[in-house]
Protein backbone atom coordinates (compact mmCIF):
# COMPACT_ATOMS: atom_id res chain seq x y z
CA UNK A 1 61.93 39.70 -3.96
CA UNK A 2 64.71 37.74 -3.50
CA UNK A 3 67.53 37.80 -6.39
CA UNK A 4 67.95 33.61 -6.83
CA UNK A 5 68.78 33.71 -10.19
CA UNK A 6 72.74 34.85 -10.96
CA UNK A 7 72.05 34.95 -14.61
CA UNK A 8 69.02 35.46 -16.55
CA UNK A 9 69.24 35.02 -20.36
CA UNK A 10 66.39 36.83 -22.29
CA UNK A 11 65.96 35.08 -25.43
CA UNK A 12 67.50 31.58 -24.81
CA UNK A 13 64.77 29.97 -27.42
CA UNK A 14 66.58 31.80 -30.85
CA UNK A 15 69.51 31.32 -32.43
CA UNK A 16 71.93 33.80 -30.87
CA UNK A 17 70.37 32.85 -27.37
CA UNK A 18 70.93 28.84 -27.60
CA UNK A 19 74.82 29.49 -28.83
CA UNK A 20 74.95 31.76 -24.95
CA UNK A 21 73.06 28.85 -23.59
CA UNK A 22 75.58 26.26 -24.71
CA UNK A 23 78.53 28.34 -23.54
CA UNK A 24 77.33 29.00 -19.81
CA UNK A 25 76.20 25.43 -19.76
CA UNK A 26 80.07 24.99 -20.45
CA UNK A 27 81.99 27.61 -19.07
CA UNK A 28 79.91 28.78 -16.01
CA UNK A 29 81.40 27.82 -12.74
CA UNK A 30 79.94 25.57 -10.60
CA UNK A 31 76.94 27.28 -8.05
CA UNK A 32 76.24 29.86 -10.72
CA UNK A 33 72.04 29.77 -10.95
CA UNK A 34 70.85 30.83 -14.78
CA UNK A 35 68.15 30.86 -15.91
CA UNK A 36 66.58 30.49 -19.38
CA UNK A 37 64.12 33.40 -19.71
CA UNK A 38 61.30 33.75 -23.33
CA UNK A 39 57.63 33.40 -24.18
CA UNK A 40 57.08 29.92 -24.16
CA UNK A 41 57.73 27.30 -21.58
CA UNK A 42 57.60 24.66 -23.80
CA UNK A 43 60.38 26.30 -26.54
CA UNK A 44 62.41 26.61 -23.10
CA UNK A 45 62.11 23.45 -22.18
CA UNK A 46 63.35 22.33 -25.07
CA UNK A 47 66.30 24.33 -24.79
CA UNK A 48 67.31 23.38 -21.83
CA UNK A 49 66.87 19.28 -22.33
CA UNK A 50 69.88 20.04 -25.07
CA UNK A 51 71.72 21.38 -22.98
CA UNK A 52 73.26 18.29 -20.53
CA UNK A 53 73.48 17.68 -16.87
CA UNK A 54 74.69 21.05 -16.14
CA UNK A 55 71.73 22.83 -17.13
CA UNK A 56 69.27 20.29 -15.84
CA UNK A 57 68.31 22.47 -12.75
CA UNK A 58 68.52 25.49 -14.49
CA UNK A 59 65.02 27.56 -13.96
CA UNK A 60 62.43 28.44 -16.50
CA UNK A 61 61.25 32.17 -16.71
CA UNK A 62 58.42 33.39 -18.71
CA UNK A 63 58.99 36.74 -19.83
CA UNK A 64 57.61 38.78 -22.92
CA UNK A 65 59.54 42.10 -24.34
CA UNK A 66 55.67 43.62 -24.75
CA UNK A 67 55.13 42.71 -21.00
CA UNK A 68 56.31 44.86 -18.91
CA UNK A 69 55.38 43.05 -15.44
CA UNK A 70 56.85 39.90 -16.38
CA UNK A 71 60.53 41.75 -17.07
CA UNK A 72 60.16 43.84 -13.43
CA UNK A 73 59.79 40.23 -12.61
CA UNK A 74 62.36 39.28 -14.08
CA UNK A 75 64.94 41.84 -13.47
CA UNK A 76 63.92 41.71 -9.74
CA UNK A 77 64.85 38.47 -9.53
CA UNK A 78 68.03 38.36 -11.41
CA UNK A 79 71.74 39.81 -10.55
CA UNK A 80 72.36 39.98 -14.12
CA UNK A 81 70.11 39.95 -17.20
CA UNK A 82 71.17 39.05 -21.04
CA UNK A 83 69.17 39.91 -23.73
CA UNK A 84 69.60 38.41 -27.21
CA UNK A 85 66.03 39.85 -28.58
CA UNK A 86 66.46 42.29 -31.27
CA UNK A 87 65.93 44.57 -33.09
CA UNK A 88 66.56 46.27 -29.68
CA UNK A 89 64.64 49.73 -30.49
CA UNK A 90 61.84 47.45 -30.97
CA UNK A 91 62.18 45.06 -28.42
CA UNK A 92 64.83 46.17 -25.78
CA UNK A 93 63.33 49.39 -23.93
CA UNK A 94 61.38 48.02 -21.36
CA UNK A 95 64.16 45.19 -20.34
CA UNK A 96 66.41 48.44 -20.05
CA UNK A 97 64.33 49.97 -17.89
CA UNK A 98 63.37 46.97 -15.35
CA UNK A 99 67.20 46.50 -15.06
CA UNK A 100 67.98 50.17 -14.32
CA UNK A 101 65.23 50.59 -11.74
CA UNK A 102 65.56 47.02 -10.22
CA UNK A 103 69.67 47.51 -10.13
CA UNK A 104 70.56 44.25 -11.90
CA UNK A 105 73.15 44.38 -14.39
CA UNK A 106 72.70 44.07 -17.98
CA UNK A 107 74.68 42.88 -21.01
CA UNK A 108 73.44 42.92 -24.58
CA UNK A 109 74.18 42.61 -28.55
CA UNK A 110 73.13 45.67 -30.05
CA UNK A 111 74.86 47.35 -32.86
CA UNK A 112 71.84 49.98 -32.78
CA UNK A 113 72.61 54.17 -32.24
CA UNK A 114 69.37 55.05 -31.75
CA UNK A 115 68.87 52.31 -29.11
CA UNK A 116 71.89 53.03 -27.45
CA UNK A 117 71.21 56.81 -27.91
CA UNK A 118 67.01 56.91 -25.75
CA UNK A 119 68.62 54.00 -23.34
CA UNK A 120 71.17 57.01 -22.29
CA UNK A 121 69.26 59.65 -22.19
CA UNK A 122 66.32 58.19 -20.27
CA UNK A 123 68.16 55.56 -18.15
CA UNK A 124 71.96 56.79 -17.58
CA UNK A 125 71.00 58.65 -14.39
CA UNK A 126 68.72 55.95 -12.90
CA UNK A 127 70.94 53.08 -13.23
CA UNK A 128 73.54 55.25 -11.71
CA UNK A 129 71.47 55.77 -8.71
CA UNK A 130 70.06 52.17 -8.41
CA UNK A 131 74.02 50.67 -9.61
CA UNK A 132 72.69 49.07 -12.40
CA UNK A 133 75.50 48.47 -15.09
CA UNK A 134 73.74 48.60 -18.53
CA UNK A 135 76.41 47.22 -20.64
CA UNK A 136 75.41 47.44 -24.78
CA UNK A 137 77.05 45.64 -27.43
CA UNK A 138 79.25 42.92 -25.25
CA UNK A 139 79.81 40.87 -29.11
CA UNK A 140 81.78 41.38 -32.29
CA UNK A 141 80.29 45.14 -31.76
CA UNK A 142 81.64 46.15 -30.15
CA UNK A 143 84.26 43.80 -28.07
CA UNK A 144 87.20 43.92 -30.34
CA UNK A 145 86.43 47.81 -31.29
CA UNK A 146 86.43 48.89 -27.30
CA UNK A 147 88.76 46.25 -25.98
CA UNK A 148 91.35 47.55 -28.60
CA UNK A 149 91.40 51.11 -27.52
CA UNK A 150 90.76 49.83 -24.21
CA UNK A 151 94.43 47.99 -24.45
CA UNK A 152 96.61 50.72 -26.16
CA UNK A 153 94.94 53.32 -23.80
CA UNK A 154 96.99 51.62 -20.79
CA UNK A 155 99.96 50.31 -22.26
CA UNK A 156 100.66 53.66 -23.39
CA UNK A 157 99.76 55.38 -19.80
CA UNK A 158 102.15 52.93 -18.58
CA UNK A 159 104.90 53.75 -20.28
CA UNK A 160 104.09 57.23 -20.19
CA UNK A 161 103.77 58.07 -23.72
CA UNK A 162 100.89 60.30 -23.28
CA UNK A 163 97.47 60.23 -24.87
CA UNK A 164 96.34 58.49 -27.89
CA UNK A 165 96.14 60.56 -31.15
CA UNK A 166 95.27 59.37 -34.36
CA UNK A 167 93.76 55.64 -33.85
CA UNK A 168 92.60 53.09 -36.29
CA UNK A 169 91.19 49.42 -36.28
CA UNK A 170 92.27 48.18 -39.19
CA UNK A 171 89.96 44.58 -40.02
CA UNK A 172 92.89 41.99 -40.78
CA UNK A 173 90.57 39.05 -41.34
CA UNK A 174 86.82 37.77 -41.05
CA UNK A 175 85.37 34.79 -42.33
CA UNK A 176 81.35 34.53 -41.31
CA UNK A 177 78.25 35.12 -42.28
CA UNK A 178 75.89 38.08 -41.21
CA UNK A 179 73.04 37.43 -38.74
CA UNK A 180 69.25 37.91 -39.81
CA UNK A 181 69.60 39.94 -35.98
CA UNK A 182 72.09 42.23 -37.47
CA UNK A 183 69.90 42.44 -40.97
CA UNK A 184 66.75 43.33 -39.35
CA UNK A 185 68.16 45.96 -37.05
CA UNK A 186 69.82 47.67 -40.08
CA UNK A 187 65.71 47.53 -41.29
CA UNK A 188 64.63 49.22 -38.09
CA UNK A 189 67.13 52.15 -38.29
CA UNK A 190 66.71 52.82 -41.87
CA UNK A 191 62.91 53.07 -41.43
CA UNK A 192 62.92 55.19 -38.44
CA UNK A 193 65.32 57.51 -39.98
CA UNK A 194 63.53 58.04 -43.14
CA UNK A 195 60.58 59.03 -41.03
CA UNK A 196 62.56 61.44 -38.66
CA UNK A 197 65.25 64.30 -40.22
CA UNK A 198 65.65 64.42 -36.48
CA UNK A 199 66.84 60.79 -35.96
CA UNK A 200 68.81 61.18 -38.88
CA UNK A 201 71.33 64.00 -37.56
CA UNK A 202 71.44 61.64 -34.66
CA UNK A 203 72.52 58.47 -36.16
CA UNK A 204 75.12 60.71 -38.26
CA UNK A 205 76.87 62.65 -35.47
CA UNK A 206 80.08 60.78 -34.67
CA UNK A 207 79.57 61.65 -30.58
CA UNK A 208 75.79 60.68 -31.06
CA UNK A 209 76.29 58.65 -27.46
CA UNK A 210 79.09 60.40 -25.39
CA UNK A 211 76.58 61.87 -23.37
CA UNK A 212 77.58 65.56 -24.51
CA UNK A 213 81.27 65.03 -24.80
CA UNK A 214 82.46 66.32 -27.49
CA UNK A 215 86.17 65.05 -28.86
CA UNK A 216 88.81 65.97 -30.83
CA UNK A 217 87.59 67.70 -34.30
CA UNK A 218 87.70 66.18 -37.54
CA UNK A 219 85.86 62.33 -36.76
CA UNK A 220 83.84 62.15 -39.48
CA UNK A 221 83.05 59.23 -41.58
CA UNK A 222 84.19 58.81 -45.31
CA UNK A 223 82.91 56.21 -47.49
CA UNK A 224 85.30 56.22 -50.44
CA UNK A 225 88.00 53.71 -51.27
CA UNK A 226 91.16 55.45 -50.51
CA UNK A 227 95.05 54.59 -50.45
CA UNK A 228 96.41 54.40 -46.85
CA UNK A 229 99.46 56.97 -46.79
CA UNK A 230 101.65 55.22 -44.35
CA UNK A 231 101.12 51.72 -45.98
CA UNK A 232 100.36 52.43 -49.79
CA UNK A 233 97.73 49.48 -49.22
CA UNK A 234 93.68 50.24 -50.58
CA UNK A 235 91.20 50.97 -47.42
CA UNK A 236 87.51 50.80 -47.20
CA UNK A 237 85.14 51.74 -44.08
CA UNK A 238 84.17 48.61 -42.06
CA UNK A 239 80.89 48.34 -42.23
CA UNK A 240 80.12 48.68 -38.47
CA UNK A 241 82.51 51.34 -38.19
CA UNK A 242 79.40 54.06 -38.25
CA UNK A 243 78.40 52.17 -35.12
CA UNK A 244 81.33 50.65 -33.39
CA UNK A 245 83.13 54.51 -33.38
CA UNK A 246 80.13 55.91 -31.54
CA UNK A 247 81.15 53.07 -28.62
CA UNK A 248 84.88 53.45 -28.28
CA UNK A 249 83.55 57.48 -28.36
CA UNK A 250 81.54 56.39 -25.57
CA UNK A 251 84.10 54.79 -23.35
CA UNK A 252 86.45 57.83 -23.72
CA UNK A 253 83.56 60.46 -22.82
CA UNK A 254 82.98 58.07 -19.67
CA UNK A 255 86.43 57.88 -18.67
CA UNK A 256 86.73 61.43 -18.60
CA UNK A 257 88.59 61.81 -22.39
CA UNK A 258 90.90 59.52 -20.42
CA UNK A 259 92.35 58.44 -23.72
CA UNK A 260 93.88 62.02 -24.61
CA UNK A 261 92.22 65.58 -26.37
CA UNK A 262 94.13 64.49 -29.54
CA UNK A 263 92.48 61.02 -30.13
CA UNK A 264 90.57 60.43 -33.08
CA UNK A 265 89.18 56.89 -34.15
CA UNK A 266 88.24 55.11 -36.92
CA UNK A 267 87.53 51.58 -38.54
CA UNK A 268 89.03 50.05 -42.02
CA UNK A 269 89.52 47.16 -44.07
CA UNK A 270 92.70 46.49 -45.51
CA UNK A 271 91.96 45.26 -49.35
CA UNK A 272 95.40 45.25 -50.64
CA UNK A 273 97.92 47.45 -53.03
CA UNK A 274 97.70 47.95 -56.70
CA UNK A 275 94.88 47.61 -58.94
CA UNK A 276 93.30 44.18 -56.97
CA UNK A 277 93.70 46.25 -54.02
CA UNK A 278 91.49 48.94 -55.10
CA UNK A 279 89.22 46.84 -57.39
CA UNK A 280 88.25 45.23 -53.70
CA UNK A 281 87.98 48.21 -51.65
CA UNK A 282 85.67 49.53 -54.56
CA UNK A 283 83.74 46.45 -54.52
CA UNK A 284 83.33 46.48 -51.08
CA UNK A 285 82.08 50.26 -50.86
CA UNK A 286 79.63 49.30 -53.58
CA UNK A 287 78.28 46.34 -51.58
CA UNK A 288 77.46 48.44 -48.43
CA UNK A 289 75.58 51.05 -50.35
CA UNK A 290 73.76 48.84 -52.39
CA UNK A 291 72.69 46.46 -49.41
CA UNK A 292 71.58 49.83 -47.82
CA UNK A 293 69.88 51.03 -50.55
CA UNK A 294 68.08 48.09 -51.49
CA UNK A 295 66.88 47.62 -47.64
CA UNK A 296 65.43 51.25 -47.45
CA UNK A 297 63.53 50.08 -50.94
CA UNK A 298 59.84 48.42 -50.98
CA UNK A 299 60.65 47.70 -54.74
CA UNK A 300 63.67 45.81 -53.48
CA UNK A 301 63.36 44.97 -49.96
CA UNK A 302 61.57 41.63 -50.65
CA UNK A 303 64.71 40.42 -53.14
CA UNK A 304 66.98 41.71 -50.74
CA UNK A 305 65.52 39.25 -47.99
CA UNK A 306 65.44 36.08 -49.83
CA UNK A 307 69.40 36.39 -50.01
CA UNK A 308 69.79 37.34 -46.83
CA UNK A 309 69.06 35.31 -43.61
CA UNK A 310 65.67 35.88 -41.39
CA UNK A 311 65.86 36.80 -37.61
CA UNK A 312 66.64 33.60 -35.47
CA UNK A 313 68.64 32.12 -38.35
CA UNK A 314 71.76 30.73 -38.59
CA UNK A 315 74.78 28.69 -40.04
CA UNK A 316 75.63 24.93 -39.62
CA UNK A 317 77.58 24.12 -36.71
CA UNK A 318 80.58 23.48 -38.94
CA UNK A 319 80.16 26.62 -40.74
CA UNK A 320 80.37 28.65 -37.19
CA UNK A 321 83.18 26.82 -36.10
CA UNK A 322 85.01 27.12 -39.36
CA UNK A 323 84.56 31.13 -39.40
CA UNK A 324 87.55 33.38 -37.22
CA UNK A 325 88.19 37.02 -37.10
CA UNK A 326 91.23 39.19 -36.15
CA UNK A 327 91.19 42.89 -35.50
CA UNK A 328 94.45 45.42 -35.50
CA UNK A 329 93.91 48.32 -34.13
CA UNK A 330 96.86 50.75 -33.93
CA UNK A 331 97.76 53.87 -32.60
CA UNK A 332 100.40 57.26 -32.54
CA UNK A 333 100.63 58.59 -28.86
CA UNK A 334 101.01 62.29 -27.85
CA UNK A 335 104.88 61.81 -27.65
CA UNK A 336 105.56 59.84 -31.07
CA UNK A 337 105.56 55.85 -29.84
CA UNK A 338 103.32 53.84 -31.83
CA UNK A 339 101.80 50.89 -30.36
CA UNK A 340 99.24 47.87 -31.82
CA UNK A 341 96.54 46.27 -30.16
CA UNK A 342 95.10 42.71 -31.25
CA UNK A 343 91.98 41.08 -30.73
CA UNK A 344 91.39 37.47 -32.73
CA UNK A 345 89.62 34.49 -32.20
CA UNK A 346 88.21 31.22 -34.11
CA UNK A 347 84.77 30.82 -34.92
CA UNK A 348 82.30 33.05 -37.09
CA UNK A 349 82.66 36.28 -35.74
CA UNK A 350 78.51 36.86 -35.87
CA UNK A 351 77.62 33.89 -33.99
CA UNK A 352 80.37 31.63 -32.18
CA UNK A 353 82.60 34.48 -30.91
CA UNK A 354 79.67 36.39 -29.94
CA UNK A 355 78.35 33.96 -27.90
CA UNK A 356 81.59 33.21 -25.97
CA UNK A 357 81.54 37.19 -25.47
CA UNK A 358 78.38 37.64 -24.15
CA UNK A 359 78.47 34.84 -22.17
CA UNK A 360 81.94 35.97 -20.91
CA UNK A 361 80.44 39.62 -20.63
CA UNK A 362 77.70 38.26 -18.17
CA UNK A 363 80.05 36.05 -16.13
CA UNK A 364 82.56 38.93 -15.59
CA UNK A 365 79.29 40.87 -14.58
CA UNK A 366 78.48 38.57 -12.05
CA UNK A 367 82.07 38.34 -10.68
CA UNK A 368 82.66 42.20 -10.10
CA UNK A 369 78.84 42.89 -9.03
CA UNK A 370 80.28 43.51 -5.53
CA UNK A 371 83.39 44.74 -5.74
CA UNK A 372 83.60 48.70 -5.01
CA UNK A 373 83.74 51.19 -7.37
CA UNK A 374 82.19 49.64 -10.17
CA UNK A 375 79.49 52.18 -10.72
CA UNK A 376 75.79 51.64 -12.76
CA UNK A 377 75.11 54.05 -15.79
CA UNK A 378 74.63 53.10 -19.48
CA UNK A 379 78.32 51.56 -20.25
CA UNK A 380 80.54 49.83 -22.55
CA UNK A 381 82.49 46.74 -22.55
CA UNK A 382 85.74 48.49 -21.49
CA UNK A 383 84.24 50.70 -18.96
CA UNK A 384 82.38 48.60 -17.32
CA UNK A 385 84.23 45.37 -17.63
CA UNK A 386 88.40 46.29 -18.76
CA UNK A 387 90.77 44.08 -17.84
CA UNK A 388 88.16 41.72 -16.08
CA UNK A 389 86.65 40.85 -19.69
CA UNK A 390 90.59 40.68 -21.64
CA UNK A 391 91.04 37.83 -19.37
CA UNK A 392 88.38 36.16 -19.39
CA UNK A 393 88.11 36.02 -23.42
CA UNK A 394 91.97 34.88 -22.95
CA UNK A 395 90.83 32.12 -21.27
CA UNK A 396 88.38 31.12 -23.63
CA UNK A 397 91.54 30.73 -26.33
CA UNK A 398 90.93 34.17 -27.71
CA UNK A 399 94.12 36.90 -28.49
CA UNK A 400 94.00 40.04 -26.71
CA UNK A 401 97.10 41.76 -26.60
CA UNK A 402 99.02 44.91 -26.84
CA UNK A 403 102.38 45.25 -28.19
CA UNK A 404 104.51 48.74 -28.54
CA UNK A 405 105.69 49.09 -32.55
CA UNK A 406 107.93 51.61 -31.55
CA UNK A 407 109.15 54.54 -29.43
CA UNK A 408 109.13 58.25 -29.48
CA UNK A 409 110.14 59.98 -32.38
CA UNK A 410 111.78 63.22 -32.77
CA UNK A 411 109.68 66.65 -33.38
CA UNK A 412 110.61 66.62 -37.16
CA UNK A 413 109.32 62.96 -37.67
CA UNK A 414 106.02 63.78 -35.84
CA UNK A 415 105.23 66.93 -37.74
CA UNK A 416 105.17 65.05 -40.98
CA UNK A 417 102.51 62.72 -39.74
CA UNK A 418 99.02 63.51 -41.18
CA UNK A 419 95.72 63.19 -39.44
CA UNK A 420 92.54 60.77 -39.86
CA UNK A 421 90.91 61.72 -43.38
């Protein structure tokens, strides 16, 4: 079968998927086919009458997650394929697996381990062989986490500082709301981990998806407020660090431990000095656990969902476009020079940004689908896409950029430094 369609998006009739729909019916250049791919005709339809002149030609695919021959279909068809249907170890296996054996590239929103983990270990080596580029978690997880890295990995191999040590994303603002997506994957993976000891080693081992690599020691998670050393400011885990670490992990295992033996990664959130400062970072390690325990709860699961938003649900236009987010992720290389990466952009990091990255994930796709070297496996945003993806989410008004704090130090000044706690 002929590929006509350049982009297929899977899911265009929910929330997430109409906010991708709206920004390839904007930013896609002219020629570029997509289609609008879910169960029913009719919901499609409707999405695509909202959408303006631009999408008026656009094609209609019928496709169902628990229909296998309608995503070969699909895949067959398509040079790249979105999805936007979570919870993705419910609904995402069999989309993987058309796209890996059909060779169409993939791009997705998962924040999900054990997803990520069974699509690499059943699919890596086919979508190598068919050149398939599986590329997970192309939104808020893990963009800003793997573009970061990503960023102070080649600044400092061009100034040949040497490899990146001790690394850290530090959250520096984030005004949105959290997806009903997002809410009912964190359902998913609690479940399936409370049936399986097994799954539950898996979803707790910091390399759970480097594919066997195994980096520098000491990357484990902590969950207690603690007081930064170098800053004297209160920290607290981000709460997709657990998820977002596994990526950048990822990336580096892929590239070889391209980013140095030494580097270690983590994710905060700065909450401030003094008393307010820790009162915060207290309050916000308090919120996590209790959000986690209440979900894993029967007792407590049904209060729990009446607060919190329902798959396919959303916030108000103004609400999205009021949100913003800015990441800082920083970094000590191998010969003492310090350098900051910074990813920001307006809009709800959840829903508006995400949507601009996606859709910018699937158009850089489709640019580099023939250029050589670009080689299929199970990837990540930086792998698969780099520099291609930094400037196309510059051009979109977001801040990616990479600045160097400082240079080497001397041998004294380094051996004072501590590691990641």
């Amino acid at each position: 079968m002929a590929r006509d369609i350049d982009i297929a998006l899977f899911g265009a009739t929910g929330f997430v998927g109409r906010l991708v729909a709206e920004h390839l019916a904007q930013a896609a250049p002219d020629g570029v086919v997509v289609g609008l791919a879910g169960r029913s005709r009719e919901r499609l339809e409707q999405v695509r009458s909202a959408l303006g002149a631009r999408a008026a030609d656009w094609p209609l695919l019928v496709a169902d997650s628990g229909d296998p021959v309608t995503l070969r279909a699909l895949a067959a068809r398509s040079r790249v394929v979105v999805s936007t249907v979570g919870p993705y170890q419910r609904h995402g296996i069999p989309l993987v697996e058309a796209c890996a054996v059909a060779g169409a590239d993939y791009a997705d929103l998962t924040g999900e381990v054990l997803f990520v983990r069974e699509v690499v270990d059943r699919f890596h080596e086919r979508a190598r062989e068919s050149g398939a580029r599986i590329v997970v978690s192309c939104g808020f997880d893990s963009v800003p986490s793997d573009l970061g890295v990503h960023l102070l990995q080649r600044a400092a191999q061009a100034d040949g500082a040497g490899g990146l040590t001790d690394t850290t994303l530090w959250v520096r603002e984030g005004r949105g709301g959290v997806s009903g997506g997002t809410v009912d994957s964190l359902r998913v993976q609690l479940r399936r981990t409370r049936e399986d000891p097994a799954l539950r080693r898996v979803v707790h081992d910091p390399f759970a998806l480097s594919g066997g690599h195994r980096g520098a020691p000491g990357q484990r998670e902590h969950w207690r407020p603690f007081v930064e050393e170098h800053t004297g400011r209160w920290a607290a885990p981000f709460v997709m660090a657990p998820y977002n670490t596994r990526v950048v992990r990822r990336s580096d295992a892929l590239l070889g431990g391209a980013y140095g033996p030494r580097f270690r990664y983590r994710e905060l959130v700065a909450t401030g000095r003094g008393v307010r400062g820790a009162l915060r970072a207290r309050a916000l390690v308090a919120a996590m656990g209790g959000l986690v325990g209440a979900t894993a709860m029967p007792g407590l699961r049904s209060l729990v969902d009446r607060g919190l938003p329902s798959p396919g649900e959303g916030p108000s236009r103004e609400r999205r476009e009021a949100g913003s987010f800015r990441t800082e992720t920083t970094t000590t290389t191998e010969d003492g020079s310090r350098y900051a990466a910074t990813v920001a952009a307006q809009g709800d990091p959840g829903y508006a940004a995400t949507s601009v990255m996606l859709g910018q994930s699937a158009l850089a796709l489709l640019a580099t689908r023939d250029e050589p070297g670009r080689d299929g496996g199970v990837l990540t945003p930086a792998v698969a896409l780099g520099d291609d993806l930094v400037e196309a989410l510059r051009s979109q008004g977001f801040t990616v950029d990479v600045r160097r704090v400082d240079g080497p130090t001397t041998p004294r000044a380094r051996g004072g430094r501590r590691g990641l706690r």
